[in-house]
C-alpha atoms as a PDB file:
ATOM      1  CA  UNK A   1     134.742 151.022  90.181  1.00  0.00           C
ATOM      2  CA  UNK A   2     136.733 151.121  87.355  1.00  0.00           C
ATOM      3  CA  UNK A   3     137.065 147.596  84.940  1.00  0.00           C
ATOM      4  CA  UNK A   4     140.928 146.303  85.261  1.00  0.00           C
ATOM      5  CA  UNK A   5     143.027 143.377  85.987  1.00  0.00           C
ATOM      6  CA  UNK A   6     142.202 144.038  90.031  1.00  0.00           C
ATOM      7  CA  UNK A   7     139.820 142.586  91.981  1.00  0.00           C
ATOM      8  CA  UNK A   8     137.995 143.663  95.077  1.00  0.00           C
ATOM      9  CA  UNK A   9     137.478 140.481  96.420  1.00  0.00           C
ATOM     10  CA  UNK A  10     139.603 137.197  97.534  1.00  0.00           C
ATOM     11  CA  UNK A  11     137.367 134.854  97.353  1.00  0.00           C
ATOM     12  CA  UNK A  12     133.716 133.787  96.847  1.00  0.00           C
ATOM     13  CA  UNK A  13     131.534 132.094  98.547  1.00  0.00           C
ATOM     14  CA  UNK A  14     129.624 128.493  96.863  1.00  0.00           C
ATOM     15  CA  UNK A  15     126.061 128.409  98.809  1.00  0.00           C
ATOM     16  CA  UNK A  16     125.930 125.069  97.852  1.00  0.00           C
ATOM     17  CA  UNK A  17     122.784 123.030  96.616  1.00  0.00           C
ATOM     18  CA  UNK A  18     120.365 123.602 100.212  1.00  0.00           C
ATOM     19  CA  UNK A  19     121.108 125.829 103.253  1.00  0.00           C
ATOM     20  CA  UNK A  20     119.595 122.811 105.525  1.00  0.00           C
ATOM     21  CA  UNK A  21     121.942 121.817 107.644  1.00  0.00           C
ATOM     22  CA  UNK A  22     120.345 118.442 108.184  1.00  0.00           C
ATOM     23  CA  UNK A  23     120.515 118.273 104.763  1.00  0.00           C
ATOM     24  CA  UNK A  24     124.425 118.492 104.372  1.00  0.00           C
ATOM     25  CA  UNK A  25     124.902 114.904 105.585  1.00  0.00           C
ATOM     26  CA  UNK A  26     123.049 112.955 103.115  1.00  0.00           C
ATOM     27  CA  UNK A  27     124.357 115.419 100.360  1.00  0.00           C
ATOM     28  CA  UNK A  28     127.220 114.410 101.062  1.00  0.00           C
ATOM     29  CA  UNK A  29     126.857 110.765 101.135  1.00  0.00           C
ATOM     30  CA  UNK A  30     124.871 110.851  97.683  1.00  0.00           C
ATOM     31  CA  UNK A  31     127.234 112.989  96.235  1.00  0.00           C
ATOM     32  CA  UNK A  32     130.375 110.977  97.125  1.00  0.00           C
ATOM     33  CA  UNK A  33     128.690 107.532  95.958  1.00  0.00           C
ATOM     34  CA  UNK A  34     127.347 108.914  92.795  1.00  0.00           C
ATOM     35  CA  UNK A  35     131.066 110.437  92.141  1.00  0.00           C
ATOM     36  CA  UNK A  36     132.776 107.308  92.992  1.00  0.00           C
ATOM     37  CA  UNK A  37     130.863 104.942  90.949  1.00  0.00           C
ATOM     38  CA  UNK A  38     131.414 107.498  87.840  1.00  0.00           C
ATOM     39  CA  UNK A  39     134.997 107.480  88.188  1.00  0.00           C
ATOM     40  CA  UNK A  40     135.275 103.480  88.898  1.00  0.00           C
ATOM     41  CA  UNK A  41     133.187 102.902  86.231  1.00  0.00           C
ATOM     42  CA  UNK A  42     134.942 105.195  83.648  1.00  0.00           C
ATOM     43  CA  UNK A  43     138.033 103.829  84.649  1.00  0.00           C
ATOM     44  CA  UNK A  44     136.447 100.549  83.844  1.00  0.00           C
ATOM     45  CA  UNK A  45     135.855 101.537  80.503  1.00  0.00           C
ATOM     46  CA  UNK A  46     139.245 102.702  79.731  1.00  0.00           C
ATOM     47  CA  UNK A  47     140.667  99.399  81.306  1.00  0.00           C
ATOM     48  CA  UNK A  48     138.536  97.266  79.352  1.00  0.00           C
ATOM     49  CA  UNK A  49     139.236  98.889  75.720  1.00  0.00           C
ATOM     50  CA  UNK A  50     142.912  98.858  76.240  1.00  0.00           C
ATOM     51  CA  UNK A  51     143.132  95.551  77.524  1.00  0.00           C
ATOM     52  CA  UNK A  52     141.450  94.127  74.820  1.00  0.00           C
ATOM     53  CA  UNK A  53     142.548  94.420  71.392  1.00  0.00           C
ATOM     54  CA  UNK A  54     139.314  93.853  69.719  1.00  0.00           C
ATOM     55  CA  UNK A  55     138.349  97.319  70.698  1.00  0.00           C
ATOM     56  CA  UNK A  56     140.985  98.742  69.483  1.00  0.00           C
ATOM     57  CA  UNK A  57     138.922 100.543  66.726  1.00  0.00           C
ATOM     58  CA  UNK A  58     137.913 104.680  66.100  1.00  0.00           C
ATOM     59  CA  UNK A  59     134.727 103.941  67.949  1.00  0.00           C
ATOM     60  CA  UNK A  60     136.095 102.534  70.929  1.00  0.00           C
ATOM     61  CA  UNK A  61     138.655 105.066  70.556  1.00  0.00           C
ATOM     62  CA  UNK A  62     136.747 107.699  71.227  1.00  0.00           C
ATOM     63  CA  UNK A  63     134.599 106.551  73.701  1.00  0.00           C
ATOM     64  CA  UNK A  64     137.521 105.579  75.964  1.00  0.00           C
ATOM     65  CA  UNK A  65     138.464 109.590  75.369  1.00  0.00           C
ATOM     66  CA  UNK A  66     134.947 110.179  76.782  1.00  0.00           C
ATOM     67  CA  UNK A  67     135.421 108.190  79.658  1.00  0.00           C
ATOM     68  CA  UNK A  68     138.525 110.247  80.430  1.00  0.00           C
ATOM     69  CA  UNK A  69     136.720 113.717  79.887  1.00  0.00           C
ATOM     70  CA  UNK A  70     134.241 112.421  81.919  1.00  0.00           C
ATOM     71  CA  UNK A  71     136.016 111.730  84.974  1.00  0.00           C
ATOM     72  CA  UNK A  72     137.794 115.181  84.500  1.00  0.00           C
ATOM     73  CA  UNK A  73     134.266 116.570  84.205  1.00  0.00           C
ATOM     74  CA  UNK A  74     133.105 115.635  87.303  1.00  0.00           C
ATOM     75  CA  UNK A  75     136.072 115.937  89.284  1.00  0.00           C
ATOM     76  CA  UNK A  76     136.674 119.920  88.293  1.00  0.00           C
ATOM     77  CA  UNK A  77     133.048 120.197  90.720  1.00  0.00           C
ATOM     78  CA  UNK A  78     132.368 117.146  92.741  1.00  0.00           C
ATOM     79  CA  UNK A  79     135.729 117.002  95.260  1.00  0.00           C
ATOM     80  CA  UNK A  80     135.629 120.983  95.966  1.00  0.00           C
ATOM     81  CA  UNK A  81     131.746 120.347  97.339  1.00  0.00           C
ATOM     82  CA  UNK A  82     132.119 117.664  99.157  1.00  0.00           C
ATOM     83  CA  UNK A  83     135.039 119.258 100.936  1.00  0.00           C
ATOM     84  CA  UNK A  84     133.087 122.229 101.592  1.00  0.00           C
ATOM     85  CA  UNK A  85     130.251 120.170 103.824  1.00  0.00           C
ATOM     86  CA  UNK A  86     132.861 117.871 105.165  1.00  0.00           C
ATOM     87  CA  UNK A  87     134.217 121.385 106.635  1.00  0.00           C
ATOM     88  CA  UNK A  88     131.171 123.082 106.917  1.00  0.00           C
ATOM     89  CA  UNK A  89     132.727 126.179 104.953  1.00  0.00           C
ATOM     90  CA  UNK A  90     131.886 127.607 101.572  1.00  0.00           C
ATOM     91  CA  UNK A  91     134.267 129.388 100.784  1.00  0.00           C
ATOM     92  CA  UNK A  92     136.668 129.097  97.702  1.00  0.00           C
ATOM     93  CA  UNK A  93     139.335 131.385  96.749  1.00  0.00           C
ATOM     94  CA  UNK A  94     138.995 133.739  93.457  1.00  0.00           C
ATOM     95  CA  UNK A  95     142.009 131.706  92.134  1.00  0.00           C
ATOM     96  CA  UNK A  96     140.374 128.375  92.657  1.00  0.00           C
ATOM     97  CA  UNK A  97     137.506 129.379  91.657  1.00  0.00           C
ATOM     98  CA  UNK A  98     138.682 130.757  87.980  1.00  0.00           C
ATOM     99  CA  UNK A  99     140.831 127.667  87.778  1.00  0.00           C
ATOM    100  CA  UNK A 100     137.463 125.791  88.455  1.00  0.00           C
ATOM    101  CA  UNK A 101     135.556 127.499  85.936  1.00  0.00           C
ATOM    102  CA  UNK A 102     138.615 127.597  83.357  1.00  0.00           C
ATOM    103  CA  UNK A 103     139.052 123.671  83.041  1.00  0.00           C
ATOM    104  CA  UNK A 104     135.206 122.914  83.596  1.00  0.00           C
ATOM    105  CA  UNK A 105     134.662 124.944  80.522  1.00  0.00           C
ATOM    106  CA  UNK A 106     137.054 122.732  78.472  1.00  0.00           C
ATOM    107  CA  UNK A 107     135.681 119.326  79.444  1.00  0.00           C
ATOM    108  CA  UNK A 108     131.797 120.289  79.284  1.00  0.00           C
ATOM    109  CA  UNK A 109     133.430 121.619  75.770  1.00  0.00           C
ATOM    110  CA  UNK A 110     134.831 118.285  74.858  1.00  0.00           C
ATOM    111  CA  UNK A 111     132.295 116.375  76.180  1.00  0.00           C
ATOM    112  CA  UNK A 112     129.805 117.791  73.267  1.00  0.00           C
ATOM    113  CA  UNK A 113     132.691 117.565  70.617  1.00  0.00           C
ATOM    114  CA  UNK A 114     133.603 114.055  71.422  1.00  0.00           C
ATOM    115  CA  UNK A 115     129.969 113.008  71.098  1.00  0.00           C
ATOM    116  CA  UNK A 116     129.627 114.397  67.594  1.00  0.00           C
ATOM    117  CA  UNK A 117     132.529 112.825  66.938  1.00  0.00           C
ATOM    118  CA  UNK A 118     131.656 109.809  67.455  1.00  0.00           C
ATOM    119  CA  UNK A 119     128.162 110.824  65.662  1.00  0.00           C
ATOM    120  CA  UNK A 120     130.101 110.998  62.607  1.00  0.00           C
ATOM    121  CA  UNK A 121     132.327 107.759  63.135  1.00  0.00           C
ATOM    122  CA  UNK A 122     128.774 105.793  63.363  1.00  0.00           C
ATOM    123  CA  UNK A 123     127.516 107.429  60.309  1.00  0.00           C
ATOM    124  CA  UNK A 124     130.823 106.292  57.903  1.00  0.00           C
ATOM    125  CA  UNK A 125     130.852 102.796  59.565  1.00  0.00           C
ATOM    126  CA  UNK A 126     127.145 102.596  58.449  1.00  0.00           C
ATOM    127  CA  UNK A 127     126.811 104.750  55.565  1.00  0.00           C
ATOM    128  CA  UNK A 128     129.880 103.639  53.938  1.00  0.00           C
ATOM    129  CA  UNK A 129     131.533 100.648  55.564  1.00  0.00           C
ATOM    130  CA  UNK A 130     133.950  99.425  52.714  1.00  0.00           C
ATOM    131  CA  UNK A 131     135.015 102.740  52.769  1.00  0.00           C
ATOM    132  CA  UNK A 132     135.325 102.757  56.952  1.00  0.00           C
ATOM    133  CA  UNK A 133     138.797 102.282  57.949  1.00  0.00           C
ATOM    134  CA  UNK A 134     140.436 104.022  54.944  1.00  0.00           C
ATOM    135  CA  UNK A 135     138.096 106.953  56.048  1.00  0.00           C
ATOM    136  CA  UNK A 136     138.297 106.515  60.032  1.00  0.00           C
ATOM    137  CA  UNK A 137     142.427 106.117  60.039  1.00  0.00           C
ATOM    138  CA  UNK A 138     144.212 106.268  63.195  1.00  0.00           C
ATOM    139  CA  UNK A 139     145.856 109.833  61.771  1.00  0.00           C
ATOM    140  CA  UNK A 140     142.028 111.364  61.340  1.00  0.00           C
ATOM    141  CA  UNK A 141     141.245 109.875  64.581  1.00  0.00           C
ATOM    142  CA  UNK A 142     143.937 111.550  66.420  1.00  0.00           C
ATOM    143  CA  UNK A 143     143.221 114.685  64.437  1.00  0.00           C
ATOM    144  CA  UNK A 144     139.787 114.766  65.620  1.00  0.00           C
ATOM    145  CA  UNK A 145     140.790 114.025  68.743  1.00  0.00           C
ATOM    146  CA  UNK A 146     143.695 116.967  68.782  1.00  0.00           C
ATOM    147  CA  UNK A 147     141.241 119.447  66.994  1.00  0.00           C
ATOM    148  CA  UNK A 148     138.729 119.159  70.010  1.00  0.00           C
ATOM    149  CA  UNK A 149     140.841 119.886  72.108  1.00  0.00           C
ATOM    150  CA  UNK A 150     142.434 123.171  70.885  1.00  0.00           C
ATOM    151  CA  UNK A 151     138.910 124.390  70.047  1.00  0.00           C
ATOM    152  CA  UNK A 152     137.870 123.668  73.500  1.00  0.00           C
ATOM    153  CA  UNK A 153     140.934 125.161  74.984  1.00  0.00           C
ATOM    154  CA  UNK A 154     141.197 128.007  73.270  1.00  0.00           C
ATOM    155  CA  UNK A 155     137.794 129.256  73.343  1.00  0.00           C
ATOM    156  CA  UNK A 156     137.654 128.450  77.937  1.00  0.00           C
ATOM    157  CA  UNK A 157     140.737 130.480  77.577  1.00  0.00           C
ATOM    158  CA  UNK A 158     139.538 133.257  76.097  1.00  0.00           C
ATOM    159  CA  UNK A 159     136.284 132.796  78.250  1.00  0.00           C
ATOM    160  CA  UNK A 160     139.101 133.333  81.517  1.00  0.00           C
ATOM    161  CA  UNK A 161     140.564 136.141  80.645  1.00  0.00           C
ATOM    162  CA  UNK A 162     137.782 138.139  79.550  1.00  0.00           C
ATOM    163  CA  UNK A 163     136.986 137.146  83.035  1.00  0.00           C
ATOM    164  CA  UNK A 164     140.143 138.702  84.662  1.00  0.00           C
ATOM    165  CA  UNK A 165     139.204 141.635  83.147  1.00  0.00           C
ATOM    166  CA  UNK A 166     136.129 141.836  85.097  1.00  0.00           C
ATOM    167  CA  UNK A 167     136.065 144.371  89.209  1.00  0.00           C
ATOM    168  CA  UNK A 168     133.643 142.093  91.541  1.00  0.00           C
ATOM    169  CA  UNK A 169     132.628 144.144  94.902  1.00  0.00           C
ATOM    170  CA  UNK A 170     131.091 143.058  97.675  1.00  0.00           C
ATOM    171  CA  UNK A 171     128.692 140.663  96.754  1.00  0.00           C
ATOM    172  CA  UNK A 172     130.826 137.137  96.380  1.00  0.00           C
ATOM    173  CA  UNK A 173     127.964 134.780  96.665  1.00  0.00           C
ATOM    174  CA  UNK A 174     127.708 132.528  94.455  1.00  0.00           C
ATOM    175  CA  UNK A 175     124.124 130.598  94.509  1.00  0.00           C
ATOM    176  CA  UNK A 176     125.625 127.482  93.091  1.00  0.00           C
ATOM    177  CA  UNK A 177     127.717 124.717  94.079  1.00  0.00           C
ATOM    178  CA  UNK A 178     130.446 125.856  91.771  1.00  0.00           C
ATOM    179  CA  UNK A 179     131.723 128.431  89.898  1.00  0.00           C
ATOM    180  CA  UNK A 180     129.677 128.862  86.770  1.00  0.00           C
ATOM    181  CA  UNK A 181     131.020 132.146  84.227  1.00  0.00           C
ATOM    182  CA  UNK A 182     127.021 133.229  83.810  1.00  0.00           C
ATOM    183  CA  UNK A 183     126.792 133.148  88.188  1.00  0.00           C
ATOM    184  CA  UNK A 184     130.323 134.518  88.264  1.00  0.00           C
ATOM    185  CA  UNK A 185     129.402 137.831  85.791  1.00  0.00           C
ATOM    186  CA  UNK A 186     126.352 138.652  87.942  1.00  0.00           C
ATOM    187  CA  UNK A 187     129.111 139.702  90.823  1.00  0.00           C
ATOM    188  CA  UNK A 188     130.641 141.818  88.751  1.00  0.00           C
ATOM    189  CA  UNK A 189     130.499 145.380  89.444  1.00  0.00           C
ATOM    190  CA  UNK A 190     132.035 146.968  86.126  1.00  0.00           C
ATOM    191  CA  UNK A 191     130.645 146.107  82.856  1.00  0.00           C
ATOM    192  CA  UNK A 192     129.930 142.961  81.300  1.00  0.00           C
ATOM    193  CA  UNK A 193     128.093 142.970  78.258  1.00  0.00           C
ATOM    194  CA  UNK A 194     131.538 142.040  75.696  1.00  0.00           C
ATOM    195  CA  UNK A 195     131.535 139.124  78.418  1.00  0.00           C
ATOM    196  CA  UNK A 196     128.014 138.325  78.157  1.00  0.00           C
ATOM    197  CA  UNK A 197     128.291 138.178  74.156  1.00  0.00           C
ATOM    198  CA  UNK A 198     131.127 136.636  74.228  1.00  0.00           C
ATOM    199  CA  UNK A 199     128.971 134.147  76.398  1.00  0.00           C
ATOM    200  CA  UNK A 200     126.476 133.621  74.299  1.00  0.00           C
ATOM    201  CA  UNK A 201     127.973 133.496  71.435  1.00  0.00           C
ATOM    202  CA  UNK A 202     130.388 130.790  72.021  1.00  0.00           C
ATOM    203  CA  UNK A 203     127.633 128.955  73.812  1.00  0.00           C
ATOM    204  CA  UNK A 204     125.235 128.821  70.819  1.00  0.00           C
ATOM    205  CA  UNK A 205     128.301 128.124  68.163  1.00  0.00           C
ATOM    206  CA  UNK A 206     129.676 124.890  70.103  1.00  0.00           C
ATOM    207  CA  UNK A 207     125.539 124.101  71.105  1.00  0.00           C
ATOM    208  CA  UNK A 208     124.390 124.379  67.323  1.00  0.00           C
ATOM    209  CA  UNK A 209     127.178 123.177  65.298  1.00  0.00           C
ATOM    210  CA  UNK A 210     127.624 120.027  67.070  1.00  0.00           C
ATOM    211  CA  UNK A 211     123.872 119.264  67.535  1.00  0.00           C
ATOM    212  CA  UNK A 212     123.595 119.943  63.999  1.00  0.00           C
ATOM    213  CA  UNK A 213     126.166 117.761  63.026  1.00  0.00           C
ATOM    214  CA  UNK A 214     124.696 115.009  64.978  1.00  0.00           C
ATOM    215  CA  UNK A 215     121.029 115.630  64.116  1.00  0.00           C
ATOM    216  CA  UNK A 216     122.560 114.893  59.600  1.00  0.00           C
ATOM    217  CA  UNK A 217     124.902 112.337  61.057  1.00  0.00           C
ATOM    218  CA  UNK A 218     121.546 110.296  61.990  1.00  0.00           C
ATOM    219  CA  UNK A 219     119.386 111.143  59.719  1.00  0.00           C
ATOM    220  CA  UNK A 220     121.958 109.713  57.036  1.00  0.00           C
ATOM    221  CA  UNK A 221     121.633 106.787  58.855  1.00  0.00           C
ATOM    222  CA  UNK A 222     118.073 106.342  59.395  1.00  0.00           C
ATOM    223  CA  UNK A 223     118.056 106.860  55.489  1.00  0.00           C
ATOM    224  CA  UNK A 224     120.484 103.830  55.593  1.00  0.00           C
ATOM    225  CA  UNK A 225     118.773 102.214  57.471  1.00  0.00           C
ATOM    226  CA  UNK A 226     115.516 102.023  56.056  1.00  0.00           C
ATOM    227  CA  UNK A 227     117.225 100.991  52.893  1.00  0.00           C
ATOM    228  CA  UNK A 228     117.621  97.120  54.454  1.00  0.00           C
ATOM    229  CA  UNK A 229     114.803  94.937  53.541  1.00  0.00           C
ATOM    230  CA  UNK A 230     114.922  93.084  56.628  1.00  0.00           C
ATOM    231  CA  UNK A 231     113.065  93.885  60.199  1.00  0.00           C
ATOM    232  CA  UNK A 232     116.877  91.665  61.547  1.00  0.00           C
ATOM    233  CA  UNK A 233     119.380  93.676  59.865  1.00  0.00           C
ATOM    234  CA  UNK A 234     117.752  97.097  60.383  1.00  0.00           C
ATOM    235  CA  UNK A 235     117.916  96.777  64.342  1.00  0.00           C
ATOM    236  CA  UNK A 236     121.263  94.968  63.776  1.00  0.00           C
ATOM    237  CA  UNK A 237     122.467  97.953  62.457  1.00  0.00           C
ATOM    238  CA  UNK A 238     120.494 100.807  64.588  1.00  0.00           C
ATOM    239  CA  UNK A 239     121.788  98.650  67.947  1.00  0.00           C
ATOM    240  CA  UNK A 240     125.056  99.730  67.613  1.00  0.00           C
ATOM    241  CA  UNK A 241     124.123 103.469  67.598  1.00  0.00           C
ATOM    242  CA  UNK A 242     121.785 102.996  70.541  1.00  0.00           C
ATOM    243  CA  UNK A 243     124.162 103.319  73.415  1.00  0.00           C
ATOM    244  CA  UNK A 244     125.243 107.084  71.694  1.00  0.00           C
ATOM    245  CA  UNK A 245     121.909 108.357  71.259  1.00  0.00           C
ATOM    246  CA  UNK A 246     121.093 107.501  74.618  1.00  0.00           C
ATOM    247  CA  UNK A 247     124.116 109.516  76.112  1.00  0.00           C
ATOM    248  CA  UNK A 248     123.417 112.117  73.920  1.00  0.00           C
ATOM    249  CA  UNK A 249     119.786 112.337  74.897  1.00  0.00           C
ATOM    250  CA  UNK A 250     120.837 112.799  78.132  1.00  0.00           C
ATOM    251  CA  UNK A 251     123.462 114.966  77.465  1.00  0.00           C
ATOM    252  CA  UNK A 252     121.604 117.526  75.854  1.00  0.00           C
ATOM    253  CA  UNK A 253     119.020 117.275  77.801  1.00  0.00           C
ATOM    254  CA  UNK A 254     120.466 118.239  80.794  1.00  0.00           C
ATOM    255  CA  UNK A 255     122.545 120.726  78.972  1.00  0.00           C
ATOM    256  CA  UNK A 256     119.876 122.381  77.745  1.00  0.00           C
ATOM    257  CA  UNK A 257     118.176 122.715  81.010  1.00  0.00           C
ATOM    258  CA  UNK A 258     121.183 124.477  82.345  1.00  0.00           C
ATOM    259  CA  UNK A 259     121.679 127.355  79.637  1.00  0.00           C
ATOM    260  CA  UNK A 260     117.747 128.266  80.029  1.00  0.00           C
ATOM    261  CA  UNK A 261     118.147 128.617  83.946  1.00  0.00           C
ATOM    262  CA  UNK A 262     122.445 129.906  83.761  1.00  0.00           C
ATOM    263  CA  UNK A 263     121.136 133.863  82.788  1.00  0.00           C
ATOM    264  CA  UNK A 264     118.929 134.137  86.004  1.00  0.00           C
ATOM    265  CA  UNK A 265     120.129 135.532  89.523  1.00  0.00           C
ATOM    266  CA  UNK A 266     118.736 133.219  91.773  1.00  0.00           C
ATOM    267  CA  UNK A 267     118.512 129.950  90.007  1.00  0.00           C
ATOM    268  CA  UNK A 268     115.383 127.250  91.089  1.00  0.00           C
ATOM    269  CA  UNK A 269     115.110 123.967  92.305  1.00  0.00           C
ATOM    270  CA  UNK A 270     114.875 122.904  88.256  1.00  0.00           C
ATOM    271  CA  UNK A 271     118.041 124.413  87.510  1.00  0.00           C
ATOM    272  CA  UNK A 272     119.719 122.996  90.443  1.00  0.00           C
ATOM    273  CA  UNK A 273     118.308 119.811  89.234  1.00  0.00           C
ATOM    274  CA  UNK A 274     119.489 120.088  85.209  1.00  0.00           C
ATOM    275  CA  UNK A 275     123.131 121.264  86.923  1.00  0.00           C
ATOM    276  CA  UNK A 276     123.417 118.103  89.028  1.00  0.00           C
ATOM    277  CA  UNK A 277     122.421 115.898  85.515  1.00  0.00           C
ATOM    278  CA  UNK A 278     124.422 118.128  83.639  1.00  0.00           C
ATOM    279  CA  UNK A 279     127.782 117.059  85.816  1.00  0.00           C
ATOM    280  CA  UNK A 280     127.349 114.098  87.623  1.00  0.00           C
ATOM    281  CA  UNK A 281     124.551 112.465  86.523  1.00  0.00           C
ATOM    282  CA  UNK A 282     125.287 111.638  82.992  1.00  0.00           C
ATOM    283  CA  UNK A 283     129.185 111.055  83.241  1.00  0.00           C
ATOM    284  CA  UNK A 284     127.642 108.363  86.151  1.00  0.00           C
ATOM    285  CA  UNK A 285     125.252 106.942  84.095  1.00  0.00           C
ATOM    286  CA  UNK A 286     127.618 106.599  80.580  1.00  0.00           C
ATOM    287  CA  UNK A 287     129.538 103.788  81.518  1.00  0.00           C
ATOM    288  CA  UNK A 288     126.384 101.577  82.264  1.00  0.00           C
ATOM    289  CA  UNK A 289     124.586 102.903  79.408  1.00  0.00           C
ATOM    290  CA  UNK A 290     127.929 101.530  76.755  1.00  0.00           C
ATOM    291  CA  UNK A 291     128.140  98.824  78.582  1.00  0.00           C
ATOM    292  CA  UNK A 292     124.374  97.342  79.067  1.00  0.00           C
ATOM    293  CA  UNK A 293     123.879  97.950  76.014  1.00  0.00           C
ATOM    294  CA  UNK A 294     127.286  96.708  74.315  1.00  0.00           C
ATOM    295  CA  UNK A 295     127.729  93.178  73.278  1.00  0.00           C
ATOM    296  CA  UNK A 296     131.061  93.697  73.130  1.00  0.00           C
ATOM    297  CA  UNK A 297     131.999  95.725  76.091  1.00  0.00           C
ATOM    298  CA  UNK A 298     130.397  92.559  78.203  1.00  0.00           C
ATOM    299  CA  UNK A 299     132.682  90.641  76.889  1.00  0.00           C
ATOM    300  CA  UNK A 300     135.522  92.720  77.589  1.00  0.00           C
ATOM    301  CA  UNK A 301     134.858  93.754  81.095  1.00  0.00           C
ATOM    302  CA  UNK A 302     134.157  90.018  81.556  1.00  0.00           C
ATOM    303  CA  UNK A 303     137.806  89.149  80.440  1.00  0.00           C
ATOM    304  CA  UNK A 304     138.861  92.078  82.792  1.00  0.00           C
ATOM    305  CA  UNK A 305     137.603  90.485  85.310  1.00  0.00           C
ATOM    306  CA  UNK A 306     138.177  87.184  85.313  1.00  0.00           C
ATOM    307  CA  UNK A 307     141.948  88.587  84.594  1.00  0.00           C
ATOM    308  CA  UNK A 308     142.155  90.722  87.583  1.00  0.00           C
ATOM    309  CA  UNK A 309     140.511  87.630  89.535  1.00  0.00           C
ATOM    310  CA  UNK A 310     142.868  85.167  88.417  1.00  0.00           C
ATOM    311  CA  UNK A 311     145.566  87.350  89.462  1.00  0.00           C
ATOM    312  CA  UNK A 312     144.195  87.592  92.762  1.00  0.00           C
END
């Protein structure tokens, strides 16, 4: 079949995470608590930062971003599975399903950006903090903030409608529970390979370049660091990095697990595994992880709290 703007098929077909039928029930259950406590808890974290002013700094700026992204993260793939057990049908239509791919692109996109971001924020606040809020003004911060966004929108939209260009044929089945580019390209019946450079290329430019930046962001400050005499001031310092090296542990983690199993047909229980981290998992687990380990984020959800039960 020739490559156009047609395509053979209306829709595709999400085989989900098991074919066990028995299975679908508790699925869904885990799948529906694990993507309401990520949105309630992100919206925490928003609430909390704009309700109190003493958060109102670049850091807190951009995490409260994050939160956002993350909802949107796991919403663009969470909602359309669940639906599908509820009805018992797998089916999603080739609109929906390029929509889904087109806007989970952009917040998996700004998910890595807004983490470097804030990579670099904690390396001027430590590195040079008389220099800080000169450096980290509201106009870079919005800049930053602006800049990720029309990287991460351009390049998913360019991702889309090299996609559209694409002839699929009679094999719609996806073997995912929702519509990744690398699972959608190995329906396609004409040929791929600008898409699959395309791919790959975009995939290791916004994987390296913001790893990289994050990887000299902390080794400036580990240099910092161990310039401090004392054993008080150097975890003083390191603690308030800790909550973004453990979301970007996790992160990248999981990430990485899902580009080394994305290229294969078929992908295994692993992959399935690194997919499920990769989307619900960590946007779940960041608000506990800022939070727990955030002096003072406890203090501000504690005034949103006692606020909100006052009220009541």
């Amino acid at each position: 079949m020739e490559a156009g703007n047609q395509t053979a098929t209306s829709k595709f077909i999400l085989l989900g995470l098991s074919q066990d039928m028995d299975l679908q029930p508790h699925l869904f259950g885990l799948f529906l608590s694990m993507y309401l406590v990520c949105v309630t808890g992100n919206l925490l974290i928003i609430a909390a930062i704009s309700s109190d002013s003493r958060l109102h700094t670049p850091m807190y700026f951009f995490l409260s971003n994050l939160s956002f992204v993350d909802i949107c993260f796991t919403s663009t793939t969470v909602p359309k599975m669940l639906v599908n057990i509820q009805t018992q049908s797998k089916d999603i239509m080739y609109e929906g399903c390029m929509t889904q791919m087109y806007f989970f692109m952009i917040f998996a996109g700004l998910d890595d950006l807004l983490l470097t971001v804030m990579a670099y924020d904690r390396f001027v606040a430590i590195c040079h903090p008389l220099h800080y809020t000169v450096i980290m003004s509201p106009r870079l911060c919005s800049l930053l903030l602006l800049l990720s966004w029309l990287i991460c929108l351009t390049y998913s939209l360019l991702q889309s409608l090299m996609v559209l260009r694409v002839s699929f044929c009679k094999e719609t089945e996806i073997p995912h529970f929702f519509c990744e580019l690398a699972q959608i390209l190995k329906l396609a019946c004409s040929d791929t390979l600008a898409n699959n450079i395309l791919q790959h290329f975009i995939t290791s430019l916004l994987g390296v370049i913001p790893l990289t930046g994050i990887l000299f962001s902390y080794s400036r400050i580990i240099s910092s660091i161990m310039g401090i005499s004392s054993a008080g001031g150097k975890y003083k310092v390191f603690s308030t990095c800790g909550s973004h090296l453990s979301v970007v542990s996790l992160f990248y983690g999981a990430g990485l697990g899902v580009y080394l199993t994305s290229g294969t047909a078929h992908p295994s229980r692993k992959g399935s595994i690194a997919s499920v981290m990769y989307t619900v998992v960590t946007p779940m687990l960041n608000p506990f992880i800022y939070s727990l380990r955030n002096r003072d984020m406890k203090k501000a959800l504690r005034k949103l709290f006692s606020r909100e039960a006052y009220s009541w």
